[in-house]
Protein backbone atom coordinates (compact mmCIF):
# COMPACT_ATOMS: atom_id res chain seq x y z
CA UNK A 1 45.31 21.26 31.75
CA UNK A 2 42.83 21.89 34.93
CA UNK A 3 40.17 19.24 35.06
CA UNK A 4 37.01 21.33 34.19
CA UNK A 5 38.78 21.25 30.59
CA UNK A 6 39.81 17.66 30.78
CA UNK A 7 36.53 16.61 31.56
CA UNK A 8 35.08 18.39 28.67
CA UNK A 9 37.58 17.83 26.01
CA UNK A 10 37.09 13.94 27.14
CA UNK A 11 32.83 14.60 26.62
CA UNK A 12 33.33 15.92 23.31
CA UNK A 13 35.26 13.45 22.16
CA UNK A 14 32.78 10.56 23.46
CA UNK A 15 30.01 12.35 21.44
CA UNK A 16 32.55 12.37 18.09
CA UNK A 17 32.78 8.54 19.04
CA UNK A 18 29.46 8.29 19.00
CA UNK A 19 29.03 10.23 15.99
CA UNK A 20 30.89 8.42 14.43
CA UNK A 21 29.35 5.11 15.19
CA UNK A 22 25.89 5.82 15.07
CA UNK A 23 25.57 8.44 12.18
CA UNK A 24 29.25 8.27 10.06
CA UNK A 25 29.61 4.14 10.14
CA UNK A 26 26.33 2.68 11.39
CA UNK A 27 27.04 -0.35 8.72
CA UNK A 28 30.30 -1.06 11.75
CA UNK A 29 28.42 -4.27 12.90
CA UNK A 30 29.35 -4.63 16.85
CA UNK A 31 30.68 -8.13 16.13
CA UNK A 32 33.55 -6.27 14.15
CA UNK A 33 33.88 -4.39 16.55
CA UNK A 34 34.21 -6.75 19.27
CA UNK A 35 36.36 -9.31 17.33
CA UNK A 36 38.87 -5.98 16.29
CA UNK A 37 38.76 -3.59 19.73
CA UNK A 38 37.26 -6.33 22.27
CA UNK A 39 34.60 -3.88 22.52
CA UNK A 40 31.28 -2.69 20.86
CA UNK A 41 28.18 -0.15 21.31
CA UNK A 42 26.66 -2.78 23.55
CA UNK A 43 29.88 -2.51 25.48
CA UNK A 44 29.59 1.55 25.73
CA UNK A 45 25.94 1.15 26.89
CA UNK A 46 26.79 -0.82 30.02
CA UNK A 47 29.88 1.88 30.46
CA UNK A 48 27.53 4.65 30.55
CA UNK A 49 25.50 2.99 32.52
CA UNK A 50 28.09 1.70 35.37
CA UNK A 51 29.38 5.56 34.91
CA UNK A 52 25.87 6.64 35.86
CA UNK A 53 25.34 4.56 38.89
CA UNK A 54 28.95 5.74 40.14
CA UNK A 55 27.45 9.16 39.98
CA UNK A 56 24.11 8.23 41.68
CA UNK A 57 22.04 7.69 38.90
CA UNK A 58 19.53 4.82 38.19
CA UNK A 59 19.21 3.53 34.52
CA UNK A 60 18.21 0.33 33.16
CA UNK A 61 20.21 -1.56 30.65
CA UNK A 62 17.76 -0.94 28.00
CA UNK A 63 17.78 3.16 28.80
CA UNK A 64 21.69 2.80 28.17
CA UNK A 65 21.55 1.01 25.28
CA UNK A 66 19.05 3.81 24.11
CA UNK A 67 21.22 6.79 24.95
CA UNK A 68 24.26 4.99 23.15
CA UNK A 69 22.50 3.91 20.11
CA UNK A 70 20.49 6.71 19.85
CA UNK A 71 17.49 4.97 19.46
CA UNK A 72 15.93 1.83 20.91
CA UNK A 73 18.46 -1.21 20.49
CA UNK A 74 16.00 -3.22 18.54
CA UNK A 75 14.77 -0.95 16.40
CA UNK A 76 18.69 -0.05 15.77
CA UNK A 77 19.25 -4.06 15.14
CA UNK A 78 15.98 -4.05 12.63
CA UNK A 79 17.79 -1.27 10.82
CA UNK A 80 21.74 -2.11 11.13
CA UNK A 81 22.73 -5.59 12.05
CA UNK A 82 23.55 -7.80 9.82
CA UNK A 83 23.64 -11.97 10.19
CA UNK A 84 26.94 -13.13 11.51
CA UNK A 85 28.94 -15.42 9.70
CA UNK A 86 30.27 -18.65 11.23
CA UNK A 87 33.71 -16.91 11.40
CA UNK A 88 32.47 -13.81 13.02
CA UNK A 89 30.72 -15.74 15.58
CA UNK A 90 33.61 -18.27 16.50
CA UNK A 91 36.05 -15.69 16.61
CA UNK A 92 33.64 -13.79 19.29
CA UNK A 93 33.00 -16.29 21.42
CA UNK A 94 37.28 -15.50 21.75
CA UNK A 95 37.05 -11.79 22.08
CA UNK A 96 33.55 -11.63 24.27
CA UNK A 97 35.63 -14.38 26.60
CA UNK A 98 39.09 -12.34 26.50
CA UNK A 99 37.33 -8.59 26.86
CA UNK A 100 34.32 -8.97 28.88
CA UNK A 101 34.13 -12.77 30.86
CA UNK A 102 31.57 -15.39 30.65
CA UNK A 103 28.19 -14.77 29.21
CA UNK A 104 25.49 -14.36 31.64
């Protein structure tokens, strides 16, 4: 497989992931995510955004979050998130620590 058909085989399959997050299972609460994967949308925003500045281009965490959620990340919250339980949030604090480092 040449590259040029890598690259987009790999792009369409980012926007079925996103799809798939934001329109087929929005009610897939990042925690989940995180605590299953040891990753969430969150997670994908700051990818997209460190894959940006490694091609030159300038984009604030917010703007990320916005392309990946398809919307601005509080108004996606307001809409999708759901209060953690005590479970969920101890068992994060393992998976953000294990997956990502110390909060900052």
């Amino acid at each position: 497989m040449d590259d040029a058909t890598r690259t987009r085989i790999e792009a369409a399959t980012y926007r079925r992931l996103m799809q798939h997050l934001l329109v087929d299972r929005p009610d897939a609460q990042n925690i989940d995510l995180m605590n299953l994967a040891g990753f969430c949308r969150n997670c994908l925003s700051r990818w997209y955004g460190e894959a940006a500045a490694a091609e030159g281009v300038t984009l604030t965490k917010d703007e990320a979050r916005e392309i990946v959620y398809g919307m601005p990340y509080d108004d996606w919250k307001a809409q999708n998130q759901r209060e953690a339980t005590d479970d969920q949030l101890k068992a994060f604090e393992v998976a953000f620590a294990e997956n990502v480092g110390p909060k900052e």
